[in-house]
PDB file of N, CA and C in Angstrom:
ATOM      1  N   UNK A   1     -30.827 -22.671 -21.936  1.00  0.00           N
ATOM      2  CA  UNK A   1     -29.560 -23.104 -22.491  1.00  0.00           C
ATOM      3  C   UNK A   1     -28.512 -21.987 -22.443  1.00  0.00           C
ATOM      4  N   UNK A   2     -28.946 -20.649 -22.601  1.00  0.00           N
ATOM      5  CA  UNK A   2     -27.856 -19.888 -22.388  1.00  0.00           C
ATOM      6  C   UNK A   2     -27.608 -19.571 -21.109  1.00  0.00           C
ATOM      7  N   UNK A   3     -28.344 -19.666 -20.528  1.00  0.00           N
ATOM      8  CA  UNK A   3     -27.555 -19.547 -18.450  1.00  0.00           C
ATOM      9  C   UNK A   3     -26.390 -20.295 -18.784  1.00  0.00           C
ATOM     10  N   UNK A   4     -26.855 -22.091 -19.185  1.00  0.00           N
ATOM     11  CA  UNK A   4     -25.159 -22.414 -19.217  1.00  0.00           C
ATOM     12  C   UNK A   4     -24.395 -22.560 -19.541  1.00  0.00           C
ATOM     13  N   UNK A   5     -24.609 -22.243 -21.037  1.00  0.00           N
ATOM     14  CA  UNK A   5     -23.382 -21.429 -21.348  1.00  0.00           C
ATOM     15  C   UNK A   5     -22.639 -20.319 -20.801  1.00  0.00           C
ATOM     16  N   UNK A   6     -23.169 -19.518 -20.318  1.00  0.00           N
ATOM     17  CA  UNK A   6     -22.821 -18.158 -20.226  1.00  0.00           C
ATOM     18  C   UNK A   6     -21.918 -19.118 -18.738  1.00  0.00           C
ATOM     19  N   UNK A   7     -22.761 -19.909 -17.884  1.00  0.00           N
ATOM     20  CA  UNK A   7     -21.778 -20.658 -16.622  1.00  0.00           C
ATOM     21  C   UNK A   7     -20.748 -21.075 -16.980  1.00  0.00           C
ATOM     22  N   UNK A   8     -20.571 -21.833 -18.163  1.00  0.00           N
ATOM     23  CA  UNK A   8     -19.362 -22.707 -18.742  1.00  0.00           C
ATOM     24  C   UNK A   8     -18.044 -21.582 -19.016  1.00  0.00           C
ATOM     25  N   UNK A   9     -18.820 -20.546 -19.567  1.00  0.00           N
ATOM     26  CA  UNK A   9     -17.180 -19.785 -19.770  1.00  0.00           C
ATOM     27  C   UNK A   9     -17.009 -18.881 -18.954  1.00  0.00           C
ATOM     28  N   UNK A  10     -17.675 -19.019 -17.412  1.00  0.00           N
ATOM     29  CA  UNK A  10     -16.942 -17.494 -16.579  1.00  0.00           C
ATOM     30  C   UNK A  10     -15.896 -18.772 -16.100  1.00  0.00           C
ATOM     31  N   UNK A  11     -15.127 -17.808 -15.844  1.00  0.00           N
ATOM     32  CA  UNK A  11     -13.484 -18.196 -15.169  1.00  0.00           C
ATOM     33  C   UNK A  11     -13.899 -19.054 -13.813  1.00  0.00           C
ATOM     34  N   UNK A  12     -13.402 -19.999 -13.158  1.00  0.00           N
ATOM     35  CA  UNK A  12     -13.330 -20.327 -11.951  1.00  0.00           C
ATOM     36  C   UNK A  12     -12.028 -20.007 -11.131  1.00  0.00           C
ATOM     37  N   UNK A  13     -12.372 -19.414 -10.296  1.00  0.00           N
ATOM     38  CA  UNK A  13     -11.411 -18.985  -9.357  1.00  0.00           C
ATOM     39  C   UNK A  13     -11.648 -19.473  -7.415  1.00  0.00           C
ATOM     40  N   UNK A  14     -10.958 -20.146  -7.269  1.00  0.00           N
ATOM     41  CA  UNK A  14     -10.750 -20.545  -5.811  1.00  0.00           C
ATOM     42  C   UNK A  14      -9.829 -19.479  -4.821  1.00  0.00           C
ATOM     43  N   UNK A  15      -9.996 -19.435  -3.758  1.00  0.00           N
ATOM     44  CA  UNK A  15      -8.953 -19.129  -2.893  1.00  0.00           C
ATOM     45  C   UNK A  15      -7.980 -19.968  -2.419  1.00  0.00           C
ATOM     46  N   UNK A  16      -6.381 -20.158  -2.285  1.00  0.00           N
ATOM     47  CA  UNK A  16      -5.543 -21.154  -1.197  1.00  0.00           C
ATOM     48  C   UNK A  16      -5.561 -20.071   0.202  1.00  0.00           C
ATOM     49  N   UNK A  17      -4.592 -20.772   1.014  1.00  0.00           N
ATOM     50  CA  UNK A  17      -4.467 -20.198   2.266  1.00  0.00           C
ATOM     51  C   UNK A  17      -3.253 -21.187   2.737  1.00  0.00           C
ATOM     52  N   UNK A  18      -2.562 -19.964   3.199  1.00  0.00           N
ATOM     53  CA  UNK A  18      -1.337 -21.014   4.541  1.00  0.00           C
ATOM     54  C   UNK A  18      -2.061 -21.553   5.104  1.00  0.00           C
ATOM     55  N   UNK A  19      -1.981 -23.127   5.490  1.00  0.00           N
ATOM     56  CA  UNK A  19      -2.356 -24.071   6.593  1.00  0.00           C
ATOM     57  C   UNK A  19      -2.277 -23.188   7.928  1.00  0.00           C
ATOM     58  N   UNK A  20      -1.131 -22.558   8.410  1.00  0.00           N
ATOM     59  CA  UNK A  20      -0.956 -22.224   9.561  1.00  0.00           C
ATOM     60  C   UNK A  20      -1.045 -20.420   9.629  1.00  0.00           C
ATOM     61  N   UNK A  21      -1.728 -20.378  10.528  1.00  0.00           N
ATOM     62  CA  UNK A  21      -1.556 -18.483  11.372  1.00  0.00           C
ATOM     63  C   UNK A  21      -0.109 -18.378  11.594  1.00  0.00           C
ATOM     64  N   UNK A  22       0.492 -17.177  11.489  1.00  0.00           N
ATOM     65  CA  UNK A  22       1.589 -16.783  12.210  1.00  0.00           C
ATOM     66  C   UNK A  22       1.361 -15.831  12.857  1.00  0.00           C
ATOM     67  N   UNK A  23       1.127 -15.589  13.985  1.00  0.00           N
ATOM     68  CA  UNK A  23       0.809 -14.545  15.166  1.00  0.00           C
ATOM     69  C   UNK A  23      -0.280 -13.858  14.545  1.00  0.00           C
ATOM     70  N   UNK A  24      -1.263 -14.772  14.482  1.00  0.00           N
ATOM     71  CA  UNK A  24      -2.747 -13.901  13.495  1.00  0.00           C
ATOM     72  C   UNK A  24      -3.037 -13.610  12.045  1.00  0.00           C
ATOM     73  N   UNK A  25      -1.894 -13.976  11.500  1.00  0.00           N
ATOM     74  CA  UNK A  25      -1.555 -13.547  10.218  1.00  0.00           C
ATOM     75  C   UNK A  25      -1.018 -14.633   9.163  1.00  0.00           C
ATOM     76  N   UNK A  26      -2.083 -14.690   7.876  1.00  0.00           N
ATOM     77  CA  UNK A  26      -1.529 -15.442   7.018  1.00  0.00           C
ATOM     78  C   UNK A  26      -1.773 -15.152   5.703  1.00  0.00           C
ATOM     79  N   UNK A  27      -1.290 -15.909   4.153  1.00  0.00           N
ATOM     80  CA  UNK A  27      -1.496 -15.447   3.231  1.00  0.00           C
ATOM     81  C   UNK A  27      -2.302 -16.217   2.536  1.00  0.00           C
ATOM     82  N   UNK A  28      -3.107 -15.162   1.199  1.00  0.00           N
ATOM     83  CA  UNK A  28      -3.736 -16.080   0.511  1.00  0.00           C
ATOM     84  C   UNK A  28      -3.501 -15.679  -0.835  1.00  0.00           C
ATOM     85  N   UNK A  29      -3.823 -16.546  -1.944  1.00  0.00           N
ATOM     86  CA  UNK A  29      -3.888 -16.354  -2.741  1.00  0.00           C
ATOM     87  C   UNK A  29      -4.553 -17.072  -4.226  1.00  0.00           C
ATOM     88  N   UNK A  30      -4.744 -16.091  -5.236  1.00  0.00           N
ATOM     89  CA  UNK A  30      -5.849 -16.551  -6.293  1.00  0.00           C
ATOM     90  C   UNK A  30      -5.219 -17.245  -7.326  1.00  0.00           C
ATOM     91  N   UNK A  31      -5.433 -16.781  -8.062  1.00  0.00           N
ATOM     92  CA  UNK A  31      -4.919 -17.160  -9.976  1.00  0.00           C
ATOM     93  C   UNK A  31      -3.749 -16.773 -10.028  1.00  0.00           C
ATOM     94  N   UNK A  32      -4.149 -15.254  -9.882  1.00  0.00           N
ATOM     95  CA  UNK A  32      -2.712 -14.529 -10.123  1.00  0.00           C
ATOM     96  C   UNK A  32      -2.393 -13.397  -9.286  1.00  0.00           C
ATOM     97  N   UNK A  33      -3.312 -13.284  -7.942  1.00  0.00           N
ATOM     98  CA  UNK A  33      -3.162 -12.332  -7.077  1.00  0.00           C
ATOM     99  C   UNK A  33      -2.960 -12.805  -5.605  1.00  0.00           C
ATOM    100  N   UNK A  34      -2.653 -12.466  -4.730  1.00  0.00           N
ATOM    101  CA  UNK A  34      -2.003 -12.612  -3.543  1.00  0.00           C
ATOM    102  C   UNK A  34      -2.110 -11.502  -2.134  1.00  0.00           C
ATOM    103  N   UNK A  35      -2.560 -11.587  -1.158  1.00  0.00           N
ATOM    104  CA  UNK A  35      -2.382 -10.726  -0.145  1.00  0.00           C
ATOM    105  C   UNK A  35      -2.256 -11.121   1.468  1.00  0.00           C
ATOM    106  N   UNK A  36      -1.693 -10.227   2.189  1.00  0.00           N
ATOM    107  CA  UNK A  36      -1.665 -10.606   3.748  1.00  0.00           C
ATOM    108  C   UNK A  36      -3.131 -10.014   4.099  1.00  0.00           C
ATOM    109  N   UNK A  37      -3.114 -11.021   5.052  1.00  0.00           N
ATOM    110  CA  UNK A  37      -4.722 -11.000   6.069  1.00  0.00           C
ATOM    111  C   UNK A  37      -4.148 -11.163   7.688  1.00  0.00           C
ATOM    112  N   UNK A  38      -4.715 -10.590   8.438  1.00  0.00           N
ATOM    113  CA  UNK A  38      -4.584 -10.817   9.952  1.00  0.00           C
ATOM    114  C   UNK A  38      -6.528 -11.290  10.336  1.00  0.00           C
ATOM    115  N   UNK A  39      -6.582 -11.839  11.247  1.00  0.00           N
ATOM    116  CA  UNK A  39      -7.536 -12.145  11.972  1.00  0.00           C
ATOM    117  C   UNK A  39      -7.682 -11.533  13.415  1.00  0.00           C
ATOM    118  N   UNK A  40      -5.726 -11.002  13.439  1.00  0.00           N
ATOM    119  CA  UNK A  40      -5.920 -10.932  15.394  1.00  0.00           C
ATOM    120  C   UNK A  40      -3.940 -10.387  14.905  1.00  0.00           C
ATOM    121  N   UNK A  41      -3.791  -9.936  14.811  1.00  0.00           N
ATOM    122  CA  UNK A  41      -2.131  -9.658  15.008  1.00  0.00           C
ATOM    123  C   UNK A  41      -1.859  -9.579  16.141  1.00  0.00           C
ATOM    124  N   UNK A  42      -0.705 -10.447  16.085  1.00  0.00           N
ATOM    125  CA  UNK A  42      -0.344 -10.498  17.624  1.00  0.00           C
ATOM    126  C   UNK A  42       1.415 -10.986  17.855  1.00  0.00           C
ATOM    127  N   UNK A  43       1.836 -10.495  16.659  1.00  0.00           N
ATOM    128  CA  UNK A  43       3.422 -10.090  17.107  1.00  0.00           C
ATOM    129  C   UNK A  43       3.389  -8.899  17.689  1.00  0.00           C
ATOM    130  N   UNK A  44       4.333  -9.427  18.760  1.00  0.00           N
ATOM    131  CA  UNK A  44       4.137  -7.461  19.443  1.00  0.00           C
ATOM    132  C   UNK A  44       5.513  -6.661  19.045  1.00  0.00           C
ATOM    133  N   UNK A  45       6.369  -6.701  18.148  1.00  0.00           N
ATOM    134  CA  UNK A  45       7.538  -5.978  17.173  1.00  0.00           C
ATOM    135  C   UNK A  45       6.124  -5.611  16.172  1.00  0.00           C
ATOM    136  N   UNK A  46       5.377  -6.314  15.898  1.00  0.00           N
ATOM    137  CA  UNK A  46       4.577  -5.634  15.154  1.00  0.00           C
ATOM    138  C   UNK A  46       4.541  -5.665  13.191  1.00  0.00           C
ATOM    139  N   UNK A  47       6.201  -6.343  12.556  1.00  0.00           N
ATOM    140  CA  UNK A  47       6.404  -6.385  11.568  1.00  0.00           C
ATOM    141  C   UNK A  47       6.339  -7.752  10.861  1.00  0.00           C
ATOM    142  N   UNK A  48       5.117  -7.845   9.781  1.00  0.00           N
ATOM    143  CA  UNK A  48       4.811  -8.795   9.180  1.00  0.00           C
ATOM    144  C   UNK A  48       5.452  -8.740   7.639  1.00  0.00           C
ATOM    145  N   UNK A  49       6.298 -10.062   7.322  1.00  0.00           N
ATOM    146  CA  UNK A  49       6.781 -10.094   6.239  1.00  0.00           C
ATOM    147  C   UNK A  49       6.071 -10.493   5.105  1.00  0.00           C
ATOM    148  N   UNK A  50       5.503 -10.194   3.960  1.00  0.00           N
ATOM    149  CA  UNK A  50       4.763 -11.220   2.821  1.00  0.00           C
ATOM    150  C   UNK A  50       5.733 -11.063   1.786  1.00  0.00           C
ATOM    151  N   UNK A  51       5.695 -12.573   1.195  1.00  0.00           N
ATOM    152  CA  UNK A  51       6.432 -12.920   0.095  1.00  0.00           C
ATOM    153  C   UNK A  51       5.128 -13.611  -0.833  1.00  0.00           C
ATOM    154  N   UNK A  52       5.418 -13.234  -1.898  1.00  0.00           N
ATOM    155  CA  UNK A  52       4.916 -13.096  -3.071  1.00  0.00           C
ATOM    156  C   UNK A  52       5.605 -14.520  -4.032  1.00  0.00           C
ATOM    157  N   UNK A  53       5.353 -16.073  -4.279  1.00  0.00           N
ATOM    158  CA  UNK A  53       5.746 -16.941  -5.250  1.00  0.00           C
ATOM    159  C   UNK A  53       5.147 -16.299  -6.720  1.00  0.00           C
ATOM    160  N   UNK A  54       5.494 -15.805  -7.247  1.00  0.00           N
ATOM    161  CA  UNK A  54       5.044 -15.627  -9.086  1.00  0.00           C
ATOM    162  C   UNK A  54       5.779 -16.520  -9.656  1.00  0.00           C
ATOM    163  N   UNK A  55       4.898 -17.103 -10.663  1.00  0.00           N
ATOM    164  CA  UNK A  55       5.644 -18.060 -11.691  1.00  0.00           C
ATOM    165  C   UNK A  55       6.183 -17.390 -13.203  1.00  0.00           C
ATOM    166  N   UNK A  56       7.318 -17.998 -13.103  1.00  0.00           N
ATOM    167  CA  UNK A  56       8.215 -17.066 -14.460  1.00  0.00           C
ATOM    168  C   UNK A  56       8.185 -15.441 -14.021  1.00  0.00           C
ATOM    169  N   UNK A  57       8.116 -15.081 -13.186  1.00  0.00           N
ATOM    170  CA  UNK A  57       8.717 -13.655 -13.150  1.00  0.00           C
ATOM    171  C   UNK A  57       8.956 -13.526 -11.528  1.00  0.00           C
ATOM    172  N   UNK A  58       9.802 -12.545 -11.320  1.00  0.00           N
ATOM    173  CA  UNK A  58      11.287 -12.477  -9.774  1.00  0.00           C
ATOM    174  C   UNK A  58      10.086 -12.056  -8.754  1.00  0.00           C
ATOM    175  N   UNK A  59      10.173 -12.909  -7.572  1.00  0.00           N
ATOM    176  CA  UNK A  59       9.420 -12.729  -6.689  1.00  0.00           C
ATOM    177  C   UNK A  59       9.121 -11.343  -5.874  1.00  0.00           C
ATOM    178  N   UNK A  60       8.179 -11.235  -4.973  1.00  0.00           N
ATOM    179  CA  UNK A  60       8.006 -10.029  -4.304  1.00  0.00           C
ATOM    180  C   UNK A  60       8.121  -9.581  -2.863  1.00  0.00           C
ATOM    181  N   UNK A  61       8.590  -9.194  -2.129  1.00  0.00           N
ATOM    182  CA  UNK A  61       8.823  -9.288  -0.482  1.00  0.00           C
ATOM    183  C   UNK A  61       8.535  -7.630  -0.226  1.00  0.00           C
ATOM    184  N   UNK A  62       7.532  -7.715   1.010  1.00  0.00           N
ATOM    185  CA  UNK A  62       6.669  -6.385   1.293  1.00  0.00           C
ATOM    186  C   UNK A  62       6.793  -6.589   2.853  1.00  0.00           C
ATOM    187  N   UNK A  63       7.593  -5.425   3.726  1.00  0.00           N
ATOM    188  CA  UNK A  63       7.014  -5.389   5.067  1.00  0.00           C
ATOM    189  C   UNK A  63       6.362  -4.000   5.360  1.00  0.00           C
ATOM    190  N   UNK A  64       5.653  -4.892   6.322  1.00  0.00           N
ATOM    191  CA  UNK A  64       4.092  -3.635   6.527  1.00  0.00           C
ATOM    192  C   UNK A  64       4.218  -4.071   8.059  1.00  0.00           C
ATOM    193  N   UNK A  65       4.091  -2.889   9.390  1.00  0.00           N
ATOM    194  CA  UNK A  65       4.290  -2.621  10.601  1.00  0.00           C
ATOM    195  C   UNK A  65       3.045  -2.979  11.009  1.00  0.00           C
ATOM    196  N   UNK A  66       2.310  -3.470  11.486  1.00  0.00           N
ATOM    197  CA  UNK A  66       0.888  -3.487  11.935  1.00  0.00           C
ATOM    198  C   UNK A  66       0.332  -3.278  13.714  1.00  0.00           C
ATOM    199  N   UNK A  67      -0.438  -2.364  13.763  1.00  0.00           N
ATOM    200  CA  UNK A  67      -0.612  -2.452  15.199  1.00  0.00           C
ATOM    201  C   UNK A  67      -1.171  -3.735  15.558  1.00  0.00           C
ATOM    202  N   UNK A  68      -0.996  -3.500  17.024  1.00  0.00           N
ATOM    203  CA  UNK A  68      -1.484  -4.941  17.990  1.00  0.00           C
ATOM    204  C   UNK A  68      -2.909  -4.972  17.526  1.00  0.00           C
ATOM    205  N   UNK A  69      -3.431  -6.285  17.375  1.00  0.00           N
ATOM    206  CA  UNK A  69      -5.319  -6.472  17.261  1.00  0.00           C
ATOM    207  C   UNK A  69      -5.437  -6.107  15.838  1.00  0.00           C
ATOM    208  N   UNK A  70      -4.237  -5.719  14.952  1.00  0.00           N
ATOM    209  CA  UNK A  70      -4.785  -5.406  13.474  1.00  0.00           C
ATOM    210  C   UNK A  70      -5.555  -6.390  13.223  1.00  0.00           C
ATOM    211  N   UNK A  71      -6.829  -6.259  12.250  1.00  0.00           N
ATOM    212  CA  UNK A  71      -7.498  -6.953  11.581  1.00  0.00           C
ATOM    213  C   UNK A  71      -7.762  -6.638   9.959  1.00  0.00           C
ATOM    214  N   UNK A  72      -7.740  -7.610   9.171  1.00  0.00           N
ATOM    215  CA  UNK A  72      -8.371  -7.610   7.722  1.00  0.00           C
ATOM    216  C   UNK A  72      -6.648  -7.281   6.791  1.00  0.00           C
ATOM    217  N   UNK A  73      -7.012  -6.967   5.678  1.00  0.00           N
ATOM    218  CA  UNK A  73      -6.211  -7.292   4.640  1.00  0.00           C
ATOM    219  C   UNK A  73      -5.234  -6.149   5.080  1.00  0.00           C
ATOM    220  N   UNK A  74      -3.736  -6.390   4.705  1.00  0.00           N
ATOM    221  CA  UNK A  74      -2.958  -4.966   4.937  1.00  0.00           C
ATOM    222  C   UNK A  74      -2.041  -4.983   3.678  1.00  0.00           C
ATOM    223  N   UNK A  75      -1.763  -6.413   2.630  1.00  0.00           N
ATOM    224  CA  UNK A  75      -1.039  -5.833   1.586  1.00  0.00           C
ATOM    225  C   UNK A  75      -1.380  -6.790   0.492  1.00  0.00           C
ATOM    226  N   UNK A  76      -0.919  -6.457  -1.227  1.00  0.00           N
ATOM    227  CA  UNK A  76      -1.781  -7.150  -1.606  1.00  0.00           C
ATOM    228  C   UNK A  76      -0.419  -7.258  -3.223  1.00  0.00           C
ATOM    229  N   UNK A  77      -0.275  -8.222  -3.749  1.00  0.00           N
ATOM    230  CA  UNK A  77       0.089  -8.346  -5.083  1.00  0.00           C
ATOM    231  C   UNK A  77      -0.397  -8.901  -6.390  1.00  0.00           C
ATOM    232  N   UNK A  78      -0.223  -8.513  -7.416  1.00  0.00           N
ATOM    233  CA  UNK A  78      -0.567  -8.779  -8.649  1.00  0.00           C
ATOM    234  C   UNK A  78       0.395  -9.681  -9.431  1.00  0.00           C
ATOM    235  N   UNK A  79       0.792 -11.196  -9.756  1.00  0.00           N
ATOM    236  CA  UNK A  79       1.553 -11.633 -10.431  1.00  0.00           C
ATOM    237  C   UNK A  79       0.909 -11.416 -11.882  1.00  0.00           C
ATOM    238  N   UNK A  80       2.068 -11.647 -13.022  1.00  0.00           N
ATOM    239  CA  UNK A  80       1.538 -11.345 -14.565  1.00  0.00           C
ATOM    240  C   UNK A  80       1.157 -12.946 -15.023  1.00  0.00           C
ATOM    241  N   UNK A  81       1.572 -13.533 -14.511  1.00  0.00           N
ATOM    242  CA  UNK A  81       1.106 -14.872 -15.095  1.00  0.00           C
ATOM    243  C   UNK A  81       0.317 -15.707 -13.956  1.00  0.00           C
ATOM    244  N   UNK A  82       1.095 -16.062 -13.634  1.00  0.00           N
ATOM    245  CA  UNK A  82       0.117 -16.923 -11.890  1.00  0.00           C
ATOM    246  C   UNK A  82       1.243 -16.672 -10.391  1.00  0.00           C
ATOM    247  N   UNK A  83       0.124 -17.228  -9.515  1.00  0.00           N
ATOM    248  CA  UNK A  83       1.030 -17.420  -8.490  1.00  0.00           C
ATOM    249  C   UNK A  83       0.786 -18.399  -7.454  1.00  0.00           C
ATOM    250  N   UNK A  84       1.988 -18.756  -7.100  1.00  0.00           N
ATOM    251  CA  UNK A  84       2.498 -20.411  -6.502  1.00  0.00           C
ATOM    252  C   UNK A  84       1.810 -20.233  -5.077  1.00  0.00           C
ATOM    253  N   UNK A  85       2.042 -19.082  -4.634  1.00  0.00           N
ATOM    254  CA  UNK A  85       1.653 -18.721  -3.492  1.00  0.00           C
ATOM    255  C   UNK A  85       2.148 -17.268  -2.663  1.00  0.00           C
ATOM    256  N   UNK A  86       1.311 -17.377  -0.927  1.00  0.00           N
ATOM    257  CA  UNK A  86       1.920 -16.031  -0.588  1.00  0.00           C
ATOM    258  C   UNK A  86       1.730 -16.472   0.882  1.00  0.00           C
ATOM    259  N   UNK A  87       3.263 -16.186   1.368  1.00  0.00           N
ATOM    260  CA  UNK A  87       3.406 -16.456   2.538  1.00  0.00           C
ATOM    261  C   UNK A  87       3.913 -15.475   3.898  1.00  0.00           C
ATOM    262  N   UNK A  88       3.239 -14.777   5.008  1.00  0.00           N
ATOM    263  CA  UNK A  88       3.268 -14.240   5.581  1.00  0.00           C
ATOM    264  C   UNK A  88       4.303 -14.827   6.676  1.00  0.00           C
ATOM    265  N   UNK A  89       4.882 -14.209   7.455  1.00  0.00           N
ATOM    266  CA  UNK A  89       6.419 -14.179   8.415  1.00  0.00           C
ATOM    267  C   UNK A  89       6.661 -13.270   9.432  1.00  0.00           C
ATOM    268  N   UNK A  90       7.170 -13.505  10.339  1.00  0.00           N
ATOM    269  CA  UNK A  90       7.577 -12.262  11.331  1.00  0.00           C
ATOM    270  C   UNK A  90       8.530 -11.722  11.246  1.00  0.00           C
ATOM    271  N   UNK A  91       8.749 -10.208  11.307  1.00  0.00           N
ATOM    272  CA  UNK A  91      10.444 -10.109  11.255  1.00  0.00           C
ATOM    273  C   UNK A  91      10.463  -8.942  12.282  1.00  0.00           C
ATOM    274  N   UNK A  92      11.801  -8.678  12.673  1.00  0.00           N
ATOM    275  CA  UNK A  92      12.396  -7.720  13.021  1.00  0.00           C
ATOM    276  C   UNK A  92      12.657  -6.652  12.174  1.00  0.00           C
ATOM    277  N   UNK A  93      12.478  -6.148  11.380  1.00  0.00           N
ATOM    278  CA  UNK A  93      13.223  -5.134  10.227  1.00  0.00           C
ATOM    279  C   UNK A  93      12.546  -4.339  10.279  1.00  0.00           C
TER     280      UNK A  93
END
């Protein structure tokens, strides 16, 4: 009986994910945390934008340069309450 209890009150936490890659690169995010992921980068300017949705507090926008073929996580945020989401972009800047 106490296994499930002890099951009933840990937190459940899922991952989301952009539906779509953008040149290898997309975002995900938890409860209240958020980060860019590449699989394969493959803008060749090389500059990936992530925006940060937090609910009730001013959003977040991070560019990070990534070489060609980057792989795995390159940036990451903490909202204080939750977050709506996190969406990765290409830019020039």
């Amino acid at each position: 009986m106490a296994a499930v209890s002890i099951g009933l009150a840990a937190p459940l936490s899922s991952a989301s994910a952009e539906p779509e890659w953008e040149h290898g690169c997309r975002g995900y995010w938890y409860t209240t945390s958020g980060h860019g992921y590449c699989s394969d980068a493959t803008w060749t300017v090389g500059v990936y934008q992530t925006t940060y949705d937090c609910n009730n507090e001013v959003d977040k926008q991070r560019t990070k340069k990534l070489p060609y073929g980057y792989r795995g996580k390159f940036d990451t945020h903490e909202c204080t309450f939750k977050i709506n989401g996190t969406d990765v972009s290409n830019t020039y800047a």
